[in-house]
N, C-alpha and C. Protein backbone atom coordinates (compact mmCIF):
# COMPACT_ATOMS: atom_id res chain seq x y z
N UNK A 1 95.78 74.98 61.31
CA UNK A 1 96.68 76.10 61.23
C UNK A 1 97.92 75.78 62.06
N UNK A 2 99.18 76.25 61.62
CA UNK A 2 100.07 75.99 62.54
C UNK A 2 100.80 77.45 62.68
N UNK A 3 101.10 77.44 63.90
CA UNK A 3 101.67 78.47 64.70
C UNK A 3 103.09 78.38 65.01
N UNK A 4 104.33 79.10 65.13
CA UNK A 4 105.65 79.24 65.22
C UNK A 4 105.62 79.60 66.62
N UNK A 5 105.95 78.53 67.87
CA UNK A 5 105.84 78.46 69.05
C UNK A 5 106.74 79.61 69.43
N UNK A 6 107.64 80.17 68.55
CA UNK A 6 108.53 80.78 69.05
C UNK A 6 107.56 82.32 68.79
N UNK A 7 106.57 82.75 67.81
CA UNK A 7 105.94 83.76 67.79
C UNK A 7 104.49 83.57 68.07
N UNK A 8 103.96 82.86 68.71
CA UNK A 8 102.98 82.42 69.68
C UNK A 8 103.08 83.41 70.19
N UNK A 9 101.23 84.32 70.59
CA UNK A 9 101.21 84.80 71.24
C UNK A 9 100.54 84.77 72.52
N UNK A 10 99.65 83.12 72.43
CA UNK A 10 99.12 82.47 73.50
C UNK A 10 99.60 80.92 73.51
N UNK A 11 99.25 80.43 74.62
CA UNK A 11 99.64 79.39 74.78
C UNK A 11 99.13 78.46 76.15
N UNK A 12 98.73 77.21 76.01
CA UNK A 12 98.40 76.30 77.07
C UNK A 12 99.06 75.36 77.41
N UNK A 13 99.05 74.46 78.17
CA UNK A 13 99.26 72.82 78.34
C UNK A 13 97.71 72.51 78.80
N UNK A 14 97.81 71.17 77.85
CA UNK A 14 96.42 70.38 77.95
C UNK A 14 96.64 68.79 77.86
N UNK A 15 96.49 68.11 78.68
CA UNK A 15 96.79 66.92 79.12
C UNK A 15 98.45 66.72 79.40
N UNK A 16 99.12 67.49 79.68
CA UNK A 16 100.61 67.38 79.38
C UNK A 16 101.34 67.90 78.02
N UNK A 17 100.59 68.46 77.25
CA UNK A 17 101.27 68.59 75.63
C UNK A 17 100.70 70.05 76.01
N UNK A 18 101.87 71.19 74.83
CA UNK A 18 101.85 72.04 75.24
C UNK A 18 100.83 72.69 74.08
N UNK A 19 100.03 73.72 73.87
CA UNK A 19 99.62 74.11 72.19
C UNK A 19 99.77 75.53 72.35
N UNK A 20 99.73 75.50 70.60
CA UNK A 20 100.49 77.12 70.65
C UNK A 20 99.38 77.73 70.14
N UNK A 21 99.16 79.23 69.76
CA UNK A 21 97.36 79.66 69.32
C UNK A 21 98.47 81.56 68.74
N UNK A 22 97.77 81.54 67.80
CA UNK A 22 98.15 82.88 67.14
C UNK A 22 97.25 84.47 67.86
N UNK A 23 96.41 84.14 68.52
CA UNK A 23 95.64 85.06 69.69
C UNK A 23 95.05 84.32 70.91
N UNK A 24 95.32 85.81 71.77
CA UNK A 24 94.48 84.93 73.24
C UNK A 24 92.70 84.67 72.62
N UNK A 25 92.47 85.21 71.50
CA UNK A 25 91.39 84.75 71.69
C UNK A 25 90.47 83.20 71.51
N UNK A 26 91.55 82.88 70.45
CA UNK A 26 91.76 81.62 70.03
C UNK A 26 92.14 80.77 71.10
N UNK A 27 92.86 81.09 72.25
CA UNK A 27 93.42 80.25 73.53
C UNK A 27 91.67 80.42 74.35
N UNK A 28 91.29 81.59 74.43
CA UNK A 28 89.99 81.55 74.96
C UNK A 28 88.98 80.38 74.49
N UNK A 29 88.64 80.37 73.33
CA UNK A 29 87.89 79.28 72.20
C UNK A 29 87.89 78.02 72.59
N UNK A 30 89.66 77.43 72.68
CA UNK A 30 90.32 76.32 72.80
C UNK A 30 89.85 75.81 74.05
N UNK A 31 90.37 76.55 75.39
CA UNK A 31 90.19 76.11 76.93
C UNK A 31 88.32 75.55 77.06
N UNK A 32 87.88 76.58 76.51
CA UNK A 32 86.06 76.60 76.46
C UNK A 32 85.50 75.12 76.68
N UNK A 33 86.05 74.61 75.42
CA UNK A 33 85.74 73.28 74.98
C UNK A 33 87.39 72.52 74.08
N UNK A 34 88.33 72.01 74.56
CA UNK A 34 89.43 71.49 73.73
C UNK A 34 89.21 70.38 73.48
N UNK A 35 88.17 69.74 73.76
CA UNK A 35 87.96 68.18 72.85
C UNK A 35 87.40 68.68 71.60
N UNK A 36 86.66 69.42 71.29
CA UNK A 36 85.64 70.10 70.14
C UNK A 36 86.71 69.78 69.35
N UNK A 37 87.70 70.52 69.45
CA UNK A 37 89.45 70.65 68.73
C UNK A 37 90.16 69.85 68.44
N UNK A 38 90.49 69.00 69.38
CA UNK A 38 90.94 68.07 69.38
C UNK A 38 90.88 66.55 68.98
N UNK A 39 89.44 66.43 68.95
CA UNK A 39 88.51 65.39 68.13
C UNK A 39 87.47 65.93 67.37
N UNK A 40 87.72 66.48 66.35
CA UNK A 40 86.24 67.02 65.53
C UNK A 40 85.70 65.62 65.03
N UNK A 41 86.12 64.96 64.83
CA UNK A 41 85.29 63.76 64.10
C UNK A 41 84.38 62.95 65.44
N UNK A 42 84.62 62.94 66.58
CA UNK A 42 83.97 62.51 67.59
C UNK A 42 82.30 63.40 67.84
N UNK A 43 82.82 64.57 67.65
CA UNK A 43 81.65 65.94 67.68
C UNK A 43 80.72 66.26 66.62
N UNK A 44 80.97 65.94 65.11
CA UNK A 44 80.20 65.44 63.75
C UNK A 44 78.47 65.21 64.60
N UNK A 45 78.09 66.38 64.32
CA UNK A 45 76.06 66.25 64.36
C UNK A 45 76.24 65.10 63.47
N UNK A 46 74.80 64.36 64.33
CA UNK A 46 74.61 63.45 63.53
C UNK A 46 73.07 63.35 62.73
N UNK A 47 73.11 62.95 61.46
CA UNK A 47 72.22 63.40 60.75
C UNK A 47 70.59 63.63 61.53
N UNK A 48 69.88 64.62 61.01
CA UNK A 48 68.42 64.24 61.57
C UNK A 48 67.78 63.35 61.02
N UNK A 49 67.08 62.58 62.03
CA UNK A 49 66.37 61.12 61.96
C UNK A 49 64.84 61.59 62.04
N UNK A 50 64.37 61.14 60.68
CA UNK A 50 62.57 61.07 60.62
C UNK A 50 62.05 59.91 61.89
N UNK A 51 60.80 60.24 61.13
CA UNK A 51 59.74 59.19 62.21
C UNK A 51 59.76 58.03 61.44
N UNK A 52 59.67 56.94 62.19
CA UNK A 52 59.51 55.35 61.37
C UNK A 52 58.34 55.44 60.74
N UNK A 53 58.83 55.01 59.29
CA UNK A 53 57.51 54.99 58.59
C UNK A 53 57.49 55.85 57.20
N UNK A 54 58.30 56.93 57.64
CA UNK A 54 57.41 58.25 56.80
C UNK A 54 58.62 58.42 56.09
N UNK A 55 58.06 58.55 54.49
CA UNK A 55 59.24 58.58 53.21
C UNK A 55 58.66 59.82 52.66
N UNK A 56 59.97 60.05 52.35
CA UNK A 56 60.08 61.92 51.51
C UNK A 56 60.77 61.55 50.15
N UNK A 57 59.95 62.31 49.29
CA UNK A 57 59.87 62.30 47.39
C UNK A 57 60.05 64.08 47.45
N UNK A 58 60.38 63.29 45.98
CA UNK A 58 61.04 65.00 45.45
C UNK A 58 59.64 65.12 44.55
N UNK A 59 58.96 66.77 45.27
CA UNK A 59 57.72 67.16 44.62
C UNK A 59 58.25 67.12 42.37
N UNK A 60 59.65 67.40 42.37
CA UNK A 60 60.17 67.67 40.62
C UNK A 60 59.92 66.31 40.15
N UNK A 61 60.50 65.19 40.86
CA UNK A 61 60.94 63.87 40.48
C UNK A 61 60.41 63.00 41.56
N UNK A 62 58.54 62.62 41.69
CA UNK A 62 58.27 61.40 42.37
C UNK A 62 58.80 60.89 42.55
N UNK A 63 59.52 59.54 41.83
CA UNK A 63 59.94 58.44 41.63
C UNK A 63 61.54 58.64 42.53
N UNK A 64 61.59 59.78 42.81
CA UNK A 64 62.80 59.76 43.82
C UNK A 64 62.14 59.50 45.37
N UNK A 65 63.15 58.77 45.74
CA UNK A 65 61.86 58.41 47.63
C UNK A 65 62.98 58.02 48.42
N UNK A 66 63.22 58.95 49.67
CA UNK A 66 64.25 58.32 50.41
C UNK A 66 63.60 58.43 51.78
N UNK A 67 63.71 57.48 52.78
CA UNK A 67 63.35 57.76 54.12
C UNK A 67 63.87 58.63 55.56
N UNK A 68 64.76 59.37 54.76
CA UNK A 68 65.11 60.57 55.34
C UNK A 68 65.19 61.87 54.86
N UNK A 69 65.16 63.00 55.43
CA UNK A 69 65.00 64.11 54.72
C UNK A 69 66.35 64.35 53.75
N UNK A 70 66.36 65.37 53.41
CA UNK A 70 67.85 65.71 52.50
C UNK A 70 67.18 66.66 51.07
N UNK A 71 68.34 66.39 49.83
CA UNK A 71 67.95 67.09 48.62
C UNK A 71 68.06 65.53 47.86
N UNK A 72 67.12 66.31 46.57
CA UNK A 72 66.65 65.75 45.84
C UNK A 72 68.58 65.56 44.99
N UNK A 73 68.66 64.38 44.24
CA UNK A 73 70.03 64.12 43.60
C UNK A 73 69.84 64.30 42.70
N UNK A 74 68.99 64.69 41.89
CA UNK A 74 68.56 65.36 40.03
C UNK A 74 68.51 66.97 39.89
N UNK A 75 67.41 67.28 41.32
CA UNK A 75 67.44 68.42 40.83
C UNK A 75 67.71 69.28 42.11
N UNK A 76 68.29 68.50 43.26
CA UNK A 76 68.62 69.86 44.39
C UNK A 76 67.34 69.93 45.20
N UNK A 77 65.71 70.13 44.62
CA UNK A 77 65.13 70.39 45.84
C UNK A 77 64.96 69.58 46.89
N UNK A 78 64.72 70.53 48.23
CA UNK A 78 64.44 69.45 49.21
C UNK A 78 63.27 68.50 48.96
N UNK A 79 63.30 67.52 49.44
CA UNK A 79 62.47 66.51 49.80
C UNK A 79 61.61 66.90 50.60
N UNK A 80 60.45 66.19 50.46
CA UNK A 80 58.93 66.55 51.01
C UNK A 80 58.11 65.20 51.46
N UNK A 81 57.81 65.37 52.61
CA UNK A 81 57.37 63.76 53.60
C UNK A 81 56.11 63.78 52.39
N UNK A 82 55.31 62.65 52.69
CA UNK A 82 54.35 62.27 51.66
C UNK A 82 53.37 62.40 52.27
N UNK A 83 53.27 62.34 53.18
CA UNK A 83 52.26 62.48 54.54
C UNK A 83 52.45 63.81 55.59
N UNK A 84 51.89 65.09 55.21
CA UNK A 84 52.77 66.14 56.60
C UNK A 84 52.06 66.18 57.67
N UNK A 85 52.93 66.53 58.49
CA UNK A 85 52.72 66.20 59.85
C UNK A 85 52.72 67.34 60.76
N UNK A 86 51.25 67.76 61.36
CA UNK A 86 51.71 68.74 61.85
C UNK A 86 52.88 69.52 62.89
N UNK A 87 53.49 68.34 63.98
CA UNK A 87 54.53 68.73 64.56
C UNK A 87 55.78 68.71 63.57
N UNK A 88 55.86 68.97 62.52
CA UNK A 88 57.25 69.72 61.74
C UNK A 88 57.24 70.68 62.00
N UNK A 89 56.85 71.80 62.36
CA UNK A 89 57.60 73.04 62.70
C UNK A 89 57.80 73.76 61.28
N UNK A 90 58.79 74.87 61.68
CA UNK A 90 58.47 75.93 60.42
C UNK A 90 59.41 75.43 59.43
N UNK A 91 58.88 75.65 57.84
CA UNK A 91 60.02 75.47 56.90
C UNK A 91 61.25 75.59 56.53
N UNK A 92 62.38 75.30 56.69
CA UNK A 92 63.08 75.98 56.19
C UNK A 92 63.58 76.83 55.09
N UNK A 93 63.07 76.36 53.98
CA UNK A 93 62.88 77.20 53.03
C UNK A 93 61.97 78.85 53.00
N UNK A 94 61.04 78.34 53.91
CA UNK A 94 60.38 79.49 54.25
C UNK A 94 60.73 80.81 54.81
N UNK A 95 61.38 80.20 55.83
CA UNK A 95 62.28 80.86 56.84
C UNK A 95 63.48 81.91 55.84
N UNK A 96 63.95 81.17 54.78
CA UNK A 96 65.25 81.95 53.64
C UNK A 96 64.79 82.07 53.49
N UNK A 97 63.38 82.13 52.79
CA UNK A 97 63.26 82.96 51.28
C UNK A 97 62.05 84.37 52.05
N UNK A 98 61.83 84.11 53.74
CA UNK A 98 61.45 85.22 53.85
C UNK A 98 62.46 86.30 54.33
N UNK A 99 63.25 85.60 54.91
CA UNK A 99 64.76 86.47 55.45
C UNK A 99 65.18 87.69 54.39
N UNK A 100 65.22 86.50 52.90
CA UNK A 100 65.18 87.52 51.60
C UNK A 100 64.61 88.27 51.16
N UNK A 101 63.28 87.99 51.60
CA UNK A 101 62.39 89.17 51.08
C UNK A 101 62.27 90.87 51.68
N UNK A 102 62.61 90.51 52.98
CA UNK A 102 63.05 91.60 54.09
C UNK A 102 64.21 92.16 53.64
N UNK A 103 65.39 91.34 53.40
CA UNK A 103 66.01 92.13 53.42
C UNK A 103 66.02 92.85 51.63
N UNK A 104 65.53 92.34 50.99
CA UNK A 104 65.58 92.86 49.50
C UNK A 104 64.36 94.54 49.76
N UNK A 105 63.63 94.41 50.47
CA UNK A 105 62.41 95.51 51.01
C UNK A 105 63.60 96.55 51.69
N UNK A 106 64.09 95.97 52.31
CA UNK A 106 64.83 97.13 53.05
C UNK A 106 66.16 97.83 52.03
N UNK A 107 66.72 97.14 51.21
CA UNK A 107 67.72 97.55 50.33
C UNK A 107 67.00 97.92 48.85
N UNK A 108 65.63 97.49 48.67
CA UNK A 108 64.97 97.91 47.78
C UNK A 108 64.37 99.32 47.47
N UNK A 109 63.72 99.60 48.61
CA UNK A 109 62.98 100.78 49.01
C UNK A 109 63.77 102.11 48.91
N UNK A 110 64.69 102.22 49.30
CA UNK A 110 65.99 103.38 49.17
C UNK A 110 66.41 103.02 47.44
N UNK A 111 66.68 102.32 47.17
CA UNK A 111 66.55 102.12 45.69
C UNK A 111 65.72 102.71 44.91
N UNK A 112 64.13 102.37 44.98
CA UNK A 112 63.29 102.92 44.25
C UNK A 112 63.48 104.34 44.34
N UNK A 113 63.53 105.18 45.99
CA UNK A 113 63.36 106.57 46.24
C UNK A 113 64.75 107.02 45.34
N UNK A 114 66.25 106.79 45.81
CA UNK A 114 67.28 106.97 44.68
C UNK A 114 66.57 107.57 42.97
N UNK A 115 66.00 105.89 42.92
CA UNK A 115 65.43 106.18 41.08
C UNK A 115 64.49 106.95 40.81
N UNK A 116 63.67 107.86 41.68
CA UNK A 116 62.54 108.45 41.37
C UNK A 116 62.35 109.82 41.92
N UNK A 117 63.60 109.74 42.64
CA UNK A 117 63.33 110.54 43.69
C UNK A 117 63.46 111.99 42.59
N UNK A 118 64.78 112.13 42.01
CA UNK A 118 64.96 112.97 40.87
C UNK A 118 63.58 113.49 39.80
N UNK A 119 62.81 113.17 39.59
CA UNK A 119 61.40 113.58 38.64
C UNK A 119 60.97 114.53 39.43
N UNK A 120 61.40 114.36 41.55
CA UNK A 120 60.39 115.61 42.18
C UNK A 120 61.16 116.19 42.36
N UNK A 121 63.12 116.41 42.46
CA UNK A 121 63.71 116.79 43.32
C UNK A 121 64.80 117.59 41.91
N UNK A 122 64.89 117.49 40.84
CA UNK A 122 66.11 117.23 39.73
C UNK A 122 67.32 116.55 40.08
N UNK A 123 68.00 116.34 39.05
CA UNK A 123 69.30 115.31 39.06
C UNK A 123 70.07 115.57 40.15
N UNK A 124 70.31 114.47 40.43
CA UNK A 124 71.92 114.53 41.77
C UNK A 124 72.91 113.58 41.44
N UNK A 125 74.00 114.45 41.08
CA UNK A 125 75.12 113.74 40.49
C UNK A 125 75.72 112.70 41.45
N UNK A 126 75.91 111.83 41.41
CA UNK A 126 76.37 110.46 42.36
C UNK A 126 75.83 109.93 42.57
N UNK A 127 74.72 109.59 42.53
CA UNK A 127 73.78 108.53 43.11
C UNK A 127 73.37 107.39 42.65
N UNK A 128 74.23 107.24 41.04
CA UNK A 128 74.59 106.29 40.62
C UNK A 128 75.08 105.42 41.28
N UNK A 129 76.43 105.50 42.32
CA UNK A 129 76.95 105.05 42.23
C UNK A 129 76.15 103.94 43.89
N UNK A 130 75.20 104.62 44.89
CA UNK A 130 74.47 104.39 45.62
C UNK A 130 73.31 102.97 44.98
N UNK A 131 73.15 103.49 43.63
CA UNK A 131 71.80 103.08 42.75
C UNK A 131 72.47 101.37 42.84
N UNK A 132 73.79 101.31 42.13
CA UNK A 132 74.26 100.35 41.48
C UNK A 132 74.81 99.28 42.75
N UNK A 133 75.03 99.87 44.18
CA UNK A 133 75.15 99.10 45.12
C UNK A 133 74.20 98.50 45.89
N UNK A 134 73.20 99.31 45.72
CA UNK A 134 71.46 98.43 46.12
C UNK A 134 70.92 97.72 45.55
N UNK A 135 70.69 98.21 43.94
CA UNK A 135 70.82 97.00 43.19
C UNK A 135 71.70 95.76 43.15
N UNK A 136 73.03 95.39 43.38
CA UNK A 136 73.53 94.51 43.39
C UNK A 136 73.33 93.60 44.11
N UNK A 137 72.69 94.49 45.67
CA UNK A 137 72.28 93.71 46.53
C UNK A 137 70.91 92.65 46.58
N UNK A 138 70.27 93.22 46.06
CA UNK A 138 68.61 93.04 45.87
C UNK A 138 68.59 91.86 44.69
N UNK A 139 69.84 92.15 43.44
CA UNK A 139 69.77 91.32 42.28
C UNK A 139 70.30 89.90 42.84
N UNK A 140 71.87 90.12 43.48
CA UNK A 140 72.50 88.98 43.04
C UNK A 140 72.35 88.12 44.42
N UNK A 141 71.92 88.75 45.61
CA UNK A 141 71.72 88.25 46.80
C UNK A 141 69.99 87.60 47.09
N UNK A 142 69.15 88.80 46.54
CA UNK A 142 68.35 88.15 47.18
C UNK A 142 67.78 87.52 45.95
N UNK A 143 67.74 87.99 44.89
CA UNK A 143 66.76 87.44 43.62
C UNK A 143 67.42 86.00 43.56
């Protein structure tokens, strides 16, 4: 991003050079850590490294086998060690697709009562429009 030093509303010197920042909060960010900023390619995580030995296949496509984790290049799923091990820790997939399920339960449930609620209560005009925003949520987010 570049900033018009002249409408800068924060500003530092850092090694002798001056930088300009469009909020103090952004000057806050910067001071924190300014190498992060200043060298992002130095700061680049570097990939996670398996155990020697142990090769991961795509459960869709055997014949795919790489010795590090990642996705499958045909069809996207992750890769799966051939051998599991109990110190892996929790799934990640597991972890999303239960995140989703919670939250589809919680945006679901007011949904159903919305759609049913009317058979004990009679019609309530608007709640369409309630109906069609829970649903959207539940459809296009979590399904």
């Amino acid at each position: 991003m570049t900033v018009d030093p002249a409408t800068a509303r924060a500003s530092t010197v850092y090694e002798g050079r001056h930088y300009y920042f469009c909020c103090p909060h952004c000057l806050e960010k910067f001071q924190a850590d300014p190498r992060r900023y200043l060298h992002p390619d130095q700061q680049a995580p570097q990939p996670t490294s398996a155990p020697a030995g142990v090769e991961y296949f795509c459960p869709m496509d055997p014949e795919i086998v790489q010795d590090h984790p990642g996705s499958c290049p045909k069809c996207g799923m992750a890769l799966e060690p051939r051998v599991p091990s109990v110190s892996e820790g929790p799934s990640p997939e597991l972890v999303e697709m239960s995140r989703r399920f919670w939250i589809s339960m919680i945006f679901g449930l007011p949904l159903f009562v919305l759609e049913m609620g009317p058979m004990f209560t009679g019609y309530m005009p608007g709640m369409e429009y309630a109906q069609i925003a829970l649903a959207t949520i539940v459809v296009f987010y979590c399904g």
